[in-house]
N, C-alpha and C. Protein backbone atom coordinates (compact mmCIF):
# COMPACT_ATOMS: atom_id res chain seq x y z
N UNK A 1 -12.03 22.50 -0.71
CA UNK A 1 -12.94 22.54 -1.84
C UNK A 1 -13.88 21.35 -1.75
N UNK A 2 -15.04 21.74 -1.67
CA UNK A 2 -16.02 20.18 -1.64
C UNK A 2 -16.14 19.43 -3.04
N UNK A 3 -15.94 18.45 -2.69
CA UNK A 3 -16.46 17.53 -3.66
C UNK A 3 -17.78 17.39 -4.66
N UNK A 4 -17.94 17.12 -5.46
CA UNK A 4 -19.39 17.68 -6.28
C UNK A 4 -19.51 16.00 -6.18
N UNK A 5 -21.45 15.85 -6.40
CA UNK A 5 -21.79 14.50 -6.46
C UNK A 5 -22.61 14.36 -7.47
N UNK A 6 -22.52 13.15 -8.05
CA UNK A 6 -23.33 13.01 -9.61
C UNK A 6 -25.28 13.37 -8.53
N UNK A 7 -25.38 13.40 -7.54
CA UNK A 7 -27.07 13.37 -6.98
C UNK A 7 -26.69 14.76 -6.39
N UNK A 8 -26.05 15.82 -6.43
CA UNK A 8 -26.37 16.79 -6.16
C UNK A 8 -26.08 17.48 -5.01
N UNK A 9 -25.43 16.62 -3.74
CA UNK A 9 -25.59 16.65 -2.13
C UNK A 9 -24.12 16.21 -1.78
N UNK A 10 -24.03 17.23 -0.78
CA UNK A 10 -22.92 16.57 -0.26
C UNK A 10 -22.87 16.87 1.54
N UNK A 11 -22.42 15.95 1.98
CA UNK A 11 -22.48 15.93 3.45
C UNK A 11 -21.26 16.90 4.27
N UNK A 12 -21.71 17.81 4.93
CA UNK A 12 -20.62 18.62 5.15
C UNK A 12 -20.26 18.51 6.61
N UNK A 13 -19.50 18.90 7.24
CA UNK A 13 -19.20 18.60 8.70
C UNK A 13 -18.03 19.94 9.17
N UNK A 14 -18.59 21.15 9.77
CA UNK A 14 -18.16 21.92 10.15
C UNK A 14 -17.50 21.87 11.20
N UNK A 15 -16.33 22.87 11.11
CA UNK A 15 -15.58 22.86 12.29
C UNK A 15 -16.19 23.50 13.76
N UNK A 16 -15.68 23.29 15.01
CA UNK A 16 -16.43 23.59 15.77
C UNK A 16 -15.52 25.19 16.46
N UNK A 17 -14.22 25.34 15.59
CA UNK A 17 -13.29 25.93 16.07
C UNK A 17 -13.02 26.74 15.08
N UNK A 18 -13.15 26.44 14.08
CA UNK A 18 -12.30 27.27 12.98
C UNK A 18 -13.59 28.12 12.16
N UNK A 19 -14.10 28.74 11.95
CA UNK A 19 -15.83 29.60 11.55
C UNK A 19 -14.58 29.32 10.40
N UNK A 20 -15.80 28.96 9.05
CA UNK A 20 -15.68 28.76 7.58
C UNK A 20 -14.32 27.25 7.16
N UNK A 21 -14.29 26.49 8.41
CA UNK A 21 -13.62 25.66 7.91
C UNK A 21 -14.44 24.01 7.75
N UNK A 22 -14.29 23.65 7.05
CA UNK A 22 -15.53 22.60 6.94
C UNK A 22 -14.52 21.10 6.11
N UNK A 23 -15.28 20.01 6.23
CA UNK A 23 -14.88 18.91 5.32
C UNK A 23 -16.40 18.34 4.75
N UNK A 24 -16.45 18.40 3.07
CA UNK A 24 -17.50 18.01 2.66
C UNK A 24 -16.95 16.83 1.78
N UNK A 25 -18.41 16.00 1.37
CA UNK A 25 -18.01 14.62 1.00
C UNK A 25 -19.33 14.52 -0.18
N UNK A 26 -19.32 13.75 -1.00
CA UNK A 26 -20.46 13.67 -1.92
C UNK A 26 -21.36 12.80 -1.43
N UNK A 27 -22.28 13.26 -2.07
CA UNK A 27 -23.63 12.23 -0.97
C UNK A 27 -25.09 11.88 -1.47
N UNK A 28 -25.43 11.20 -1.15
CA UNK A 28 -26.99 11.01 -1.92
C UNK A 28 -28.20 12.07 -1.08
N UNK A 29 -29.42 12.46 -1.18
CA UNK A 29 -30.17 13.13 -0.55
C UNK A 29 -30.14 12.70 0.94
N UNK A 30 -30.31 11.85 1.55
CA UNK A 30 -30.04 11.04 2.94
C UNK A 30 -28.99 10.92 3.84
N UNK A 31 -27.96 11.37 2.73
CA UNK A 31 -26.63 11.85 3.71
C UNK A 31 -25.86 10.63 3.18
N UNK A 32 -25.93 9.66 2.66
CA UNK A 32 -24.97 8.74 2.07
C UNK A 32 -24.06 8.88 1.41
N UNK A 33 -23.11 8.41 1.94
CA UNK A 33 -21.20 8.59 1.24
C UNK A 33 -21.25 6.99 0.61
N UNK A 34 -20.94 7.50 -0.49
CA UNK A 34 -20.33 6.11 -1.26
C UNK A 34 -18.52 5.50 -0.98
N UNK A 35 -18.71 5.18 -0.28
CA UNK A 35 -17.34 5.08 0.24
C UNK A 35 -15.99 4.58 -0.96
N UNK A 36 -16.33 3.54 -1.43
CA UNK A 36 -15.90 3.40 -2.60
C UNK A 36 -15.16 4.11 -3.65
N UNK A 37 -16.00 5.65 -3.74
CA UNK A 37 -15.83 6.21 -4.63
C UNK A 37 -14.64 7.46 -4.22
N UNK A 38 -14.50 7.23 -2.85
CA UNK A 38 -13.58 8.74 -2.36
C UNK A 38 -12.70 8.13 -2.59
N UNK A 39 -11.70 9.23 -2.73
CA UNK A 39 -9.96 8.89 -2.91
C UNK A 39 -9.38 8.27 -1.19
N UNK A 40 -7.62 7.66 -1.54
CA UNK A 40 -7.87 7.49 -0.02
C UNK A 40 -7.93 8.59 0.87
N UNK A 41 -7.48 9.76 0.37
CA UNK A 41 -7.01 10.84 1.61
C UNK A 41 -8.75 11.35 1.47
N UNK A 42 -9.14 11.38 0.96
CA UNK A 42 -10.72 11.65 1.34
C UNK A 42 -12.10 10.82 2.03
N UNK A 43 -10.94 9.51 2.28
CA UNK A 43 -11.90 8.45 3.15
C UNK A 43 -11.22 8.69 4.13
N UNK A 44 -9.64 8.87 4.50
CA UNK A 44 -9.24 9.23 5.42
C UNK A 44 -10.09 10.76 6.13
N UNK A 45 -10.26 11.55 6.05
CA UNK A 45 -10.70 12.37 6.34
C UNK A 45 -11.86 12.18 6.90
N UNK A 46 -12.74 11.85 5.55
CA UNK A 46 -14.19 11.40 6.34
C UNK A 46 -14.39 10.73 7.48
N UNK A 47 -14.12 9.47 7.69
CA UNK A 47 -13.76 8.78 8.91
C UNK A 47 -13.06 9.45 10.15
N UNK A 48 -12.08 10.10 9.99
CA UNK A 48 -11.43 11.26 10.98
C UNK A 48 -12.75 12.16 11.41
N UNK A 49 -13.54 12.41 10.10
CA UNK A 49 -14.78 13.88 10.77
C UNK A 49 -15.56 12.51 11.47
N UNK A 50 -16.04 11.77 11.39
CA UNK A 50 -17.04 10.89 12.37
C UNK A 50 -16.41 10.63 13.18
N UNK A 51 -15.60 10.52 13.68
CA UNK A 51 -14.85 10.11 14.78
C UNK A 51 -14.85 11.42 15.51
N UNK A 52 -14.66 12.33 15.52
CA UNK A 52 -14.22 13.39 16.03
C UNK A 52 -16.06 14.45 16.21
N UNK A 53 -16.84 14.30 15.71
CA UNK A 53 -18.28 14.70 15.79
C UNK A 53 -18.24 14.66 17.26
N UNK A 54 -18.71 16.39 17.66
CA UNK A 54 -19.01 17.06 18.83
C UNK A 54 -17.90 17.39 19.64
N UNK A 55 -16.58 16.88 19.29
CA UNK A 55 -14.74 17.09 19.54
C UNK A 55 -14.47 18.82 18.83
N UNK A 56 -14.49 17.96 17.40
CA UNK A 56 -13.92 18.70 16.35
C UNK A 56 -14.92 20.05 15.48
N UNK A 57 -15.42 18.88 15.41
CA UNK A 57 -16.69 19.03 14.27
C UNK A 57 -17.99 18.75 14.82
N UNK A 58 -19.04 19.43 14.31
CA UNK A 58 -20.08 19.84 14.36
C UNK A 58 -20.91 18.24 13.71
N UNK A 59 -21.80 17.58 14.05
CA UNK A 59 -22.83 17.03 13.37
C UNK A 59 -22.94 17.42 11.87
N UNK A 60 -22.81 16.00 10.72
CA UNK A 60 -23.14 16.90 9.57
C UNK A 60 -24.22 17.47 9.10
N UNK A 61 -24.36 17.81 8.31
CA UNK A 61 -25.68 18.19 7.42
C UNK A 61 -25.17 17.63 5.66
N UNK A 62 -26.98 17.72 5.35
CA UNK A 62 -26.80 17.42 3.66
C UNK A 62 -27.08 18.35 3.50
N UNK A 63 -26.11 19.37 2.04
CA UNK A 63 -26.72 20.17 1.63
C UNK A 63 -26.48 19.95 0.11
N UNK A 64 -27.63 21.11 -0.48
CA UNK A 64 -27.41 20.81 -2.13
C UNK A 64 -26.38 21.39 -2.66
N UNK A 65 -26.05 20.66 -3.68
CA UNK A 65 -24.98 21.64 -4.06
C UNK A 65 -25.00 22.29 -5.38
């Protein structure tokens, strides 16, 4: 379930394996994660999808939400 962001956007990062499996994160228009504000298992994650970009997961995108 993605996260909703008080600006509307959230940065999503698709799987490169799984069609419809994704990890999204809340985000400003620019793609910015407030890091701060995620829980830990959702900073855990995030950090896991950058690490793993072009492995796992796909490059993110911002989209609106």
């Amino acid at each position: 379930m993605p996260l909703m962001c008080d600006d509307g956007y959230e940065l999503r990062f698709e799987s490169l394996f799984n069609t419809g499996r994704a990890l999204a994160f809340p985000c400003d228009a620019r793609g910015g994660v407030r890091l701060d504000s995620l829980s830990d298992k959702a900073l855990q994650n995030y950090l896991f999808a950058r690490a793993v970009v072009g492995r796992d997961y796909a490059s993110p995108t911002v989209r609106r939400v």
